[in-house]
C-alpha atoms as a PDB file:
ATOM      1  CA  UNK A   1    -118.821-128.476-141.536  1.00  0.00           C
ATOM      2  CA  UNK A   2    -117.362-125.745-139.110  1.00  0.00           C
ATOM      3  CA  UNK A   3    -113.225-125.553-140.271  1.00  0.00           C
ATOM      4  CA  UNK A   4    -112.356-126.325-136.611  1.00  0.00           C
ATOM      5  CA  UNK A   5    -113.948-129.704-136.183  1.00  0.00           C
ATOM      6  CA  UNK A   6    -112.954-130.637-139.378  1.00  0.00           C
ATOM      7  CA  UNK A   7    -109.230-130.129-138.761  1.00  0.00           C
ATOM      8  CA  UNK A   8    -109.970-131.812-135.220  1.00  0.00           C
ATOM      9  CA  UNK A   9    -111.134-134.944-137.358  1.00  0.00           C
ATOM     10  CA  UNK A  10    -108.403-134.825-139.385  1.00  0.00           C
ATOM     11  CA  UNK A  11    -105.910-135.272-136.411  1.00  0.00           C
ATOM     12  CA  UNK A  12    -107.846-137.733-134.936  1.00  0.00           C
ATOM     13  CA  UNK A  13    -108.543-139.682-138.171  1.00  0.00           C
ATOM     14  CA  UNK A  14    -104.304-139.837-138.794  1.00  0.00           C
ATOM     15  CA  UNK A  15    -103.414-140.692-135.205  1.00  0.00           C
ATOM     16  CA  UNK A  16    -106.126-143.531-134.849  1.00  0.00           C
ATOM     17  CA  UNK A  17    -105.759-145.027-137.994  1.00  0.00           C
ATOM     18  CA  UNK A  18    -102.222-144.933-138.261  1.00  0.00           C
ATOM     19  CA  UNK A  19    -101.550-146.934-134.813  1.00  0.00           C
ATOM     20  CA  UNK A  20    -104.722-148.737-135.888  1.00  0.00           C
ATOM     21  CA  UNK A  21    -103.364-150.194-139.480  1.00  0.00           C
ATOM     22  CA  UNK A  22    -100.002-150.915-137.242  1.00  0.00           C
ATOM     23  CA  UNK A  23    -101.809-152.503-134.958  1.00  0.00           C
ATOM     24  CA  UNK A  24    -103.454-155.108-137.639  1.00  0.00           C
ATOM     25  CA  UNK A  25    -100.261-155.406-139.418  1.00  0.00           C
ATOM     26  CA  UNK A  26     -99.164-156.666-136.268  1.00  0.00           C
ATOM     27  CA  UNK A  27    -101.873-158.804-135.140  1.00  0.00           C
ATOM     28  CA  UNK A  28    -102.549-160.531-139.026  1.00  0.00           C
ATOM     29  CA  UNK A  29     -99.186-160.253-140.567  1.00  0.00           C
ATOM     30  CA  UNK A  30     -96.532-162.472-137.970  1.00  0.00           C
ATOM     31  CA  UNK A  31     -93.360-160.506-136.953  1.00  0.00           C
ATOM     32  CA  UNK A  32     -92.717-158.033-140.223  1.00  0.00           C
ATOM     33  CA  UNK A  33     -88.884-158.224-140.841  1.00  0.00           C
ATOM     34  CA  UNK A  34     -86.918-155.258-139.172  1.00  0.00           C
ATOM     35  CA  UNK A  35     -85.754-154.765-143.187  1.00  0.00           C
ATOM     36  CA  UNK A  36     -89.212-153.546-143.447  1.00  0.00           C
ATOM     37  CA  UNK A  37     -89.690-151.803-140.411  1.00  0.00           C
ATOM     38  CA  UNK A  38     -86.637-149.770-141.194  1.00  0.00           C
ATOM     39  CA  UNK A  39     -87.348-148.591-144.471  1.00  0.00           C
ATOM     40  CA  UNK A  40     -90.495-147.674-143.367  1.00  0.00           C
ATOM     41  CA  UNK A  41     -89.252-145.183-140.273  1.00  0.00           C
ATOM     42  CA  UNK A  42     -86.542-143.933-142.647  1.00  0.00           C
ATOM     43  CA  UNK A  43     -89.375-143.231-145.174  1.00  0.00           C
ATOM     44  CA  UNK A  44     -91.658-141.642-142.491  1.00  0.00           C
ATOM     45  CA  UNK A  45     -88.378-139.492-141.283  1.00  0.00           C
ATOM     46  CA  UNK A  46     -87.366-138.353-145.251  1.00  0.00           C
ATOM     47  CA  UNK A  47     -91.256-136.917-145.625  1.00  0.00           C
ATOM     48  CA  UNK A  48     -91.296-135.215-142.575  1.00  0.00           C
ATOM     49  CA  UNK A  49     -88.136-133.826-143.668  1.00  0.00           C
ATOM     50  CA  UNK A  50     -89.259-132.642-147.076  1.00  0.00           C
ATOM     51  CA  UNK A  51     -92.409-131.145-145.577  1.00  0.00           C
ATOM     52  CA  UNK A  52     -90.429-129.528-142.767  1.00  0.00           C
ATOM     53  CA  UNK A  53     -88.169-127.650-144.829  1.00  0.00           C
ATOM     54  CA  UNK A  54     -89.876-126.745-148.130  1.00  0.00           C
ATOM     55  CA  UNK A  55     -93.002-125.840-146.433  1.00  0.00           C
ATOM     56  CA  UNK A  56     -92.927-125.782-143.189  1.00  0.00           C
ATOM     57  CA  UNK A  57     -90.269-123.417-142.279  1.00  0.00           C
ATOM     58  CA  UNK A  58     -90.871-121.289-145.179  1.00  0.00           C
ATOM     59  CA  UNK A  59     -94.543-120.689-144.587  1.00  0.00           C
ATOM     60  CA  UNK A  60     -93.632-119.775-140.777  1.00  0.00           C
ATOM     61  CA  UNK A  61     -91.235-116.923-142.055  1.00  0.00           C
ATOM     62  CA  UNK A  62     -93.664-115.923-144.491  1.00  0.00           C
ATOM     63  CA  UNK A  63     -96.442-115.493-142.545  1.00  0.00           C
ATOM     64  CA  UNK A  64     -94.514-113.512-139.568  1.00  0.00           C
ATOM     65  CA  UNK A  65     -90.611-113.325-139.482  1.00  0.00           C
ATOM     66  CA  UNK A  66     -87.732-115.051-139.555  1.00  0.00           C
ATOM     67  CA  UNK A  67     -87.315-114.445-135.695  1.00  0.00           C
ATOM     68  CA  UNK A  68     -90.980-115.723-134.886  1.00  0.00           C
ATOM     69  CA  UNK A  69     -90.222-118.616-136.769  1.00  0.00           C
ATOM     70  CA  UNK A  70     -87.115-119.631-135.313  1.00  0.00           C
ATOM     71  CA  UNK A  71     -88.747-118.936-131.690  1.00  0.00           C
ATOM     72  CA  UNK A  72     -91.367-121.320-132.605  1.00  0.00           C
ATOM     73  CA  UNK A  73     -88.866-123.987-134.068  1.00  0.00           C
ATOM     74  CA  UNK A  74     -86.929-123.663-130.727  1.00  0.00           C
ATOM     75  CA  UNK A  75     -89.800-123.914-128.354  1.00  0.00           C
ATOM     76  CA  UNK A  76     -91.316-126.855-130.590  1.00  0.00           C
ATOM     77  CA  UNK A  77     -87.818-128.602-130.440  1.00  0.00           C
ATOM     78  CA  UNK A  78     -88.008-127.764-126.097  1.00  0.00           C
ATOM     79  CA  UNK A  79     -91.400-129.040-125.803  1.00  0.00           C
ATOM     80  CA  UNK A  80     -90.480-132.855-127.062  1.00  0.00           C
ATOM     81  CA  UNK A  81     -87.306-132.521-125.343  1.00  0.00           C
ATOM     82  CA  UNK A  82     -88.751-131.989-121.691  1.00  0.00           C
ATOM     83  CA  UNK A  83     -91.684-135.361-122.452  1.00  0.00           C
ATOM     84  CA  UNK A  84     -88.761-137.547-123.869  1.00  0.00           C
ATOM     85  CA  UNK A  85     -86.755-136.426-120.360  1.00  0.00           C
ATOM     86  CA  UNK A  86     -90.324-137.256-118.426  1.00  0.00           C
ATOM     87  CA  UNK A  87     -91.475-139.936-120.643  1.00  0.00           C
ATOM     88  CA  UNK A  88     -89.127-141.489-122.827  1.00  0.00           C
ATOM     89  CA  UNK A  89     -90.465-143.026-126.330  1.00  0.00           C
ATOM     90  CA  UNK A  90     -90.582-146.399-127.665  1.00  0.00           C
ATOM     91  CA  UNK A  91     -87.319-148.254-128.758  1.00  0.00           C
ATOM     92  CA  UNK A  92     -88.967-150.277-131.364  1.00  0.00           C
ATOM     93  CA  UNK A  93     -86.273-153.121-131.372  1.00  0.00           C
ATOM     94  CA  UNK A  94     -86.284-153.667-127.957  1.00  0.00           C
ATOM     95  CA  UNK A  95     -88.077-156.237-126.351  1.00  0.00           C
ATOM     96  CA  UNK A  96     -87.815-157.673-122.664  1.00  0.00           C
ATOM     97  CA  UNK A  97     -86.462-161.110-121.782  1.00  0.00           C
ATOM     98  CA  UNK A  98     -89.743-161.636-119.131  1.00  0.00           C
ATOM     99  CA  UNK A  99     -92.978-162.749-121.322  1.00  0.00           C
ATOM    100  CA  UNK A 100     -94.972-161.350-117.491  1.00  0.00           C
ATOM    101  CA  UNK A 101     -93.831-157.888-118.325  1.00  0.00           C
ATOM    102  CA  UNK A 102     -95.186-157.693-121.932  1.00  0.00           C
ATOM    103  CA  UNK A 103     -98.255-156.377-120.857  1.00  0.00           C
ATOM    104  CA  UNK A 104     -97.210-153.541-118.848  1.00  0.00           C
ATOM    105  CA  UNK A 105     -94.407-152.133-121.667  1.00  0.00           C
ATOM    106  CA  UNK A 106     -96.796-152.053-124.079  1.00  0.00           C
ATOM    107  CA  UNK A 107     -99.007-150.116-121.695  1.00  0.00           C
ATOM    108  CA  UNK A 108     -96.127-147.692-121.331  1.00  0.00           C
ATOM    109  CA  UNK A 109     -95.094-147.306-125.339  1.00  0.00           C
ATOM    110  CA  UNK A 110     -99.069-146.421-125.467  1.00  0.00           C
ATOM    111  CA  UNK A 111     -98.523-143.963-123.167  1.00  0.00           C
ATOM    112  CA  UNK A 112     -95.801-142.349-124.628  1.00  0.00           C
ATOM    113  CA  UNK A 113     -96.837-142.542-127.571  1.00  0.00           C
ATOM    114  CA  UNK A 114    -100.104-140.586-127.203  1.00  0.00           C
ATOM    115  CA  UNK A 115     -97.813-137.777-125.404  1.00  0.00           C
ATOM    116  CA  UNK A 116     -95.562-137.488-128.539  1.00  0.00           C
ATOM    117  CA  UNK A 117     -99.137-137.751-130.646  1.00  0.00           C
ATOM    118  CA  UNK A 118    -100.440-134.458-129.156  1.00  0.00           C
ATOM    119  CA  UNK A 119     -97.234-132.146-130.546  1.00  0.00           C
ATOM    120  CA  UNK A 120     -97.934-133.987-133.439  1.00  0.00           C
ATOM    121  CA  UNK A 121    -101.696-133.107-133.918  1.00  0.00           C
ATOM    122  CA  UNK A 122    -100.786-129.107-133.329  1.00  0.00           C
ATOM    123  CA  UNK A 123     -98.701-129.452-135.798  1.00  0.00           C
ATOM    124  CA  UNK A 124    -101.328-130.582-138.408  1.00  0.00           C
ATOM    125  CA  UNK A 125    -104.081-127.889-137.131  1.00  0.00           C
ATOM    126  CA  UNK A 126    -101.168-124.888-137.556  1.00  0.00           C
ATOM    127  CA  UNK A 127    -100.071-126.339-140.787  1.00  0.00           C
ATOM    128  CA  UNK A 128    -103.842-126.844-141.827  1.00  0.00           C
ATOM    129  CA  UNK A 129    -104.699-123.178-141.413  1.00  0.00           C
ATOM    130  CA  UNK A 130    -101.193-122.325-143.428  1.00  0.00           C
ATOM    131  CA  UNK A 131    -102.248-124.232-146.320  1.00  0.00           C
ATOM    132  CA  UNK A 132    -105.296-126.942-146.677  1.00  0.00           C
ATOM    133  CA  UNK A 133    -102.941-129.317-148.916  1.00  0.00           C
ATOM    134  CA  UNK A 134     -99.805-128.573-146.153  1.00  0.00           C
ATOM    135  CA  UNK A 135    -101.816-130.103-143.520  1.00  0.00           C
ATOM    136  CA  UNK A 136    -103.679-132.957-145.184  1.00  0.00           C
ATOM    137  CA  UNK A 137     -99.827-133.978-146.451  1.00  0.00           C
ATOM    138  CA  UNK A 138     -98.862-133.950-143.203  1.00  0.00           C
ATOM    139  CA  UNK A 139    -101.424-135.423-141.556  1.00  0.00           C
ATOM    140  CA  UNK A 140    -101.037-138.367-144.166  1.00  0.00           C
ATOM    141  CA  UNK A 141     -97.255-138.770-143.301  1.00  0.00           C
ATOM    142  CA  UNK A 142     -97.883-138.834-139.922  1.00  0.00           C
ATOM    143  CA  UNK A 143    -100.501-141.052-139.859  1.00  0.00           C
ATOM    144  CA  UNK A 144     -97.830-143.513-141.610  1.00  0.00           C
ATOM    145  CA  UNK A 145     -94.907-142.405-139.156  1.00  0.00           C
ATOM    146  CA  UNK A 146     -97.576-143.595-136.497  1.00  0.00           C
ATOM    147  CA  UNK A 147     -97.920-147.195-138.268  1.00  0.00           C
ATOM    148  CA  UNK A 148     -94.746-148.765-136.912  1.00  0.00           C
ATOM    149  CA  UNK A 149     -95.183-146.642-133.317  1.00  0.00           C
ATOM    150  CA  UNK A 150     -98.939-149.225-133.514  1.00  0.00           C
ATOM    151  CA  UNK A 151     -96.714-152.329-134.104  1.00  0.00           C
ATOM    152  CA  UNK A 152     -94.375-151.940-131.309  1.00  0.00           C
ATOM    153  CA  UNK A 153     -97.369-151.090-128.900  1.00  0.00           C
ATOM    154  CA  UNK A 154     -99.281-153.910-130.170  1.00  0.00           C
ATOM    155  CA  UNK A 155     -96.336-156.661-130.339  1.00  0.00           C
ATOM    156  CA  UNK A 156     -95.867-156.698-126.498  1.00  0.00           C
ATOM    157  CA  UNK A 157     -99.643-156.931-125.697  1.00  0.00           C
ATOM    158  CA  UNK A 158    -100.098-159.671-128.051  1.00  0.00           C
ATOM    159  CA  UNK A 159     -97.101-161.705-126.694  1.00  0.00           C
ATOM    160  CA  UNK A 160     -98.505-160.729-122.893  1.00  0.00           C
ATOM    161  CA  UNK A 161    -101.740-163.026-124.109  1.00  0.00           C
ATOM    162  CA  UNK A 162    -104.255-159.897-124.465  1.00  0.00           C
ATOM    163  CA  UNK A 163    -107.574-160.048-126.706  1.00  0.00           C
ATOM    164  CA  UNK A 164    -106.631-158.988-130.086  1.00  0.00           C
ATOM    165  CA  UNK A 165    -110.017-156.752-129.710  1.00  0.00           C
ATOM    166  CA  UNK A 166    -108.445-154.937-126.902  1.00  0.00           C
ATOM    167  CA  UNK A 167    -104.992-154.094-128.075  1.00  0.00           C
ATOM    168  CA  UNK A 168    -107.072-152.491-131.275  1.00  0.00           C
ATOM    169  CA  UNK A 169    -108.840-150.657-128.580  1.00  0.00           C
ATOM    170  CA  UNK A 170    -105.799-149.810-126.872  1.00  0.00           C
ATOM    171  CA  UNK A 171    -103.839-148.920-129.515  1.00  0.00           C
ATOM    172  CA  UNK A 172    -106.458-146.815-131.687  1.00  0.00           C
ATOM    173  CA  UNK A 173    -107.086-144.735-128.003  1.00  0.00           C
ATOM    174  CA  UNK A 174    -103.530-143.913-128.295  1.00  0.00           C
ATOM    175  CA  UNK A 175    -104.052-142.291-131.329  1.00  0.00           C
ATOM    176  CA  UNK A 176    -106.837-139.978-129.885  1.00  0.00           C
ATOM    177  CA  UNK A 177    -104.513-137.266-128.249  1.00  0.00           C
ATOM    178  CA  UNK A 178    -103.769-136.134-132.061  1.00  0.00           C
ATOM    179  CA  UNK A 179    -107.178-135.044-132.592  1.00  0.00           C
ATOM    180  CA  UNK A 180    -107.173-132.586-129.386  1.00  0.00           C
ATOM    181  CA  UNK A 181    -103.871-131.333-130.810  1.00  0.00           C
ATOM    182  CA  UNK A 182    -104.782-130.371-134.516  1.00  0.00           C
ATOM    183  CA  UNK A 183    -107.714-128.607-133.086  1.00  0.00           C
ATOM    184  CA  UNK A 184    -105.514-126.679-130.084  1.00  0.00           C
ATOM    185  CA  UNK A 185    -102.843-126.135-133.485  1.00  0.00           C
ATOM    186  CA  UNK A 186    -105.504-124.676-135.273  1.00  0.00           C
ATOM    187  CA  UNK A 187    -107.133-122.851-132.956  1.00  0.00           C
ATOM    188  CA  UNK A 188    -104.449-121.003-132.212  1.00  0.00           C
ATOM    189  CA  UNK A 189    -102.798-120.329-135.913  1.00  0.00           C
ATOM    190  CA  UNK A 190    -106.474-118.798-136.329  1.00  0.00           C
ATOM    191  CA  UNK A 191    -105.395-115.828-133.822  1.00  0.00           C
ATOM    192  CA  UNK A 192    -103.284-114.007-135.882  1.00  0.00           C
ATOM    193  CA  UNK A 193    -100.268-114.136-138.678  1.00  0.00           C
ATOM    194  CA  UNK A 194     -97.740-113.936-135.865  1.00  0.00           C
ATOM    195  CA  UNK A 195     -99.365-116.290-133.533  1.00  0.00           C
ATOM    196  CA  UNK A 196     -99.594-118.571-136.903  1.00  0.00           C
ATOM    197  CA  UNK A 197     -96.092-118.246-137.268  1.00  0.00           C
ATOM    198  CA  UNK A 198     -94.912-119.242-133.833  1.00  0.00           C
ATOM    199  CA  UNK A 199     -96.939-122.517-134.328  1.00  0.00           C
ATOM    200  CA  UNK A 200     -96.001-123.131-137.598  1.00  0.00           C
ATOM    201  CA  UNK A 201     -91.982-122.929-136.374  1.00  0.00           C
ATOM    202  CA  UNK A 202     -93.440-125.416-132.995  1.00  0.00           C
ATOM    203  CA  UNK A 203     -94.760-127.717-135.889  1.00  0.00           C
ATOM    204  CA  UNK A 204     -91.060-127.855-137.549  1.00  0.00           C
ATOM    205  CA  UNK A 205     -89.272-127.870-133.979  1.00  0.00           C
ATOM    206  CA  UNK A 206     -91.692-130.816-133.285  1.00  0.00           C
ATOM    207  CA  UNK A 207     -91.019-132.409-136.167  1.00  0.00           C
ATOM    208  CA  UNK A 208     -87.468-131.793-136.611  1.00  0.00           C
ATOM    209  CA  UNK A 209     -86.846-133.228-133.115  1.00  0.00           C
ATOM    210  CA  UNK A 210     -89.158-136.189-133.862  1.00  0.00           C
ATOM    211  CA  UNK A 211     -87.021-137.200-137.501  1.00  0.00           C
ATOM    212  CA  UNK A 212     -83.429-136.907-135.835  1.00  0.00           C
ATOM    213  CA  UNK A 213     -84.299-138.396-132.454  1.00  0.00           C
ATOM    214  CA  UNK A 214     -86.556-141.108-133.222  1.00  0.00           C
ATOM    215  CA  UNK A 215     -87.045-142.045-136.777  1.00  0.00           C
ATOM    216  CA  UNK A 216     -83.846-141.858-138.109  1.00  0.00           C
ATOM    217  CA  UNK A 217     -82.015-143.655-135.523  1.00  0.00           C
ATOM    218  CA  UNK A 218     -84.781-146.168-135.170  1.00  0.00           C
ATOM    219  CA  UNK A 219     -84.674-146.980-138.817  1.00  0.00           C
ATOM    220  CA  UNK A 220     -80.659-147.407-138.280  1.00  0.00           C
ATOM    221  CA  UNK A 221     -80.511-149.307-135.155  1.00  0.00           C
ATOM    222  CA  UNK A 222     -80.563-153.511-136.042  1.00  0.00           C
ATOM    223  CA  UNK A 223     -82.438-152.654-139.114  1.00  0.00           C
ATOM    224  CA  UNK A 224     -81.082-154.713-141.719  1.00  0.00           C
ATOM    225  CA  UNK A 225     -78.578-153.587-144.674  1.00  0.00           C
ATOM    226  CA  UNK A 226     -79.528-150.019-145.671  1.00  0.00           C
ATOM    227  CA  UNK A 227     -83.224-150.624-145.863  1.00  0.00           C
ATOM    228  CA  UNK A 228     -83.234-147.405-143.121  1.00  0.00           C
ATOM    229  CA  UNK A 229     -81.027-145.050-145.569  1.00  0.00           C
ATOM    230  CA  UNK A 230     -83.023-145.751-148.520  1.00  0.00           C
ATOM    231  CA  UNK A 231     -85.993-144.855-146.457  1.00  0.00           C
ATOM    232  CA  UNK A 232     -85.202-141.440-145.356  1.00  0.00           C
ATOM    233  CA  UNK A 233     -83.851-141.069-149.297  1.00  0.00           C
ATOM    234  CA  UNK A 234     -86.751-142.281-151.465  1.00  0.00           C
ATOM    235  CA  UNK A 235     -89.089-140.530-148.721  1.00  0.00           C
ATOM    236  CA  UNK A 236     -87.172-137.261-148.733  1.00  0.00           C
ATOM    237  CA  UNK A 237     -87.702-137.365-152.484  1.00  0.00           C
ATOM    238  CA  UNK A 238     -91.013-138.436-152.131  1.00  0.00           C
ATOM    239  CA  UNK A 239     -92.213-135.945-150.244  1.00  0.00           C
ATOM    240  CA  UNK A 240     -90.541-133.081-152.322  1.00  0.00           C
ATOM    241  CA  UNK A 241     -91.755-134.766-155.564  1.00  0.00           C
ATOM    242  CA  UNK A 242     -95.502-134.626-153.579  1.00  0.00           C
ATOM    243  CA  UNK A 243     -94.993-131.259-152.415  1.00  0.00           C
ATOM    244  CA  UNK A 244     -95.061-130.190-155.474  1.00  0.00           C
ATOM    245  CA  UNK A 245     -97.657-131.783-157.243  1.00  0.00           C
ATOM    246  CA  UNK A 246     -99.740-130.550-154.857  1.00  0.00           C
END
């Protein structure tokens, strides 16, 4: 199978099935406890973490310069900045006092959350053409950073009275945008080492932005106890302990 449309699938595959399984998690399993929504965005956040900076950032210096690296990480960190400003993300404890307006702000999460999936996807094509394992371990802790981004899209749509069918629909779609990302990622890492180097610092910008502005503060606002902490902990040691297995 030609490299490129196997990375593609590989984006695609995370960002559908991760909103997916958070979809049916949502739909089959009543209201999981914020406890467990924390831990699970502080886990997601301690990964991301891991992979960011004993891979990541490393590999992006490596394969050009410490300069071209740091360009990339600040132009990664930009890029999320300016579709936050635009279109803000989901607030996943939130929810709206009308049950009429359920429908339309889980129409909007899915809509920002297949903006923040594209970043995402070009982050798993660059890191893909870095290293094979990188970008299948990232792809894999995406896909579980995007199960709990599934259940707040879902959770409004259900309450608003839609079709469980559809909000799968819905919710898988907004997965989709991470497949066209992984392949722009790795289509452009494939240009040269520099040009491989400036995506690979994007991917940590990206990703950097993504852990300290959304999952780490997610998994610490109303989550319950220190489920959140732990989280970010046992997944930052996780992901090290993975790294190097691998």
């Amino acid at each position: 199978m030609n490299n490129l449309l196997m990375i593609t699938l590989i984006g695609l595959a995370a960002g559908v099935i991760g909103t997916g399984s958070g979809t049916i998690i949502a739909l089959f399993i009543n209201n999981p406890s914020r406890a467990t929504l924390s831990f699970a965005l502080g886990f997601a956040g301690g990964i991301m973490l891991a992979i960011v900076m004993t891979d990541l950032l490393p590999e992006a210096v490596e394969k050009g310069s410490f300069i071209s690296a740091f360009s990339g990480l600040l132009i990664g960190s930009i890029f999320i900045l300016l579709i936050d400003i635009k279109l803000p993300h989901f607030h996943l404890f939130e929810t709206g006092d009308e049950l009429v307006r359920y429908i339309r702000t889980g129409t909007i999460l899915g809509l920002g959350i297949a903006m923040h999936n594209l970043p995402e996807g070009i982050a798993i094509g660059a890191s893909y053409v870095a290293s094979p394992a990188l970008g299948l371990t990232l792809a894999l802790t995406i896909a579980l950073h995007n199960i709990p981004e599934g259940i707040a899209m879902a959770c409004p749509l259900c309450v608003g009275g839609m079709r469980r069918r559809w909000i799968l629909f819905y919710t898988a779609v907004a997965g989709v945008p991470m497949g066209i990302g992984a392949f722009i990622g790795s289509s452009i890492g494939l240009i040269s080492p520099l040009v491989l180097s400036l995506a690979l610092g994007f991917a940590a910008g990206a990703m950097l932005y993504i852990i300290f502005g959304e999952l780490i503060p997610g998994a610490q606002k109303d989550g319950q106890g220190y489920a959140g902490t732990f989280g970010a902990v046992f997944g930052t040691i996780g992901g090290i302990l993975l790294l190097s297995v691998i």
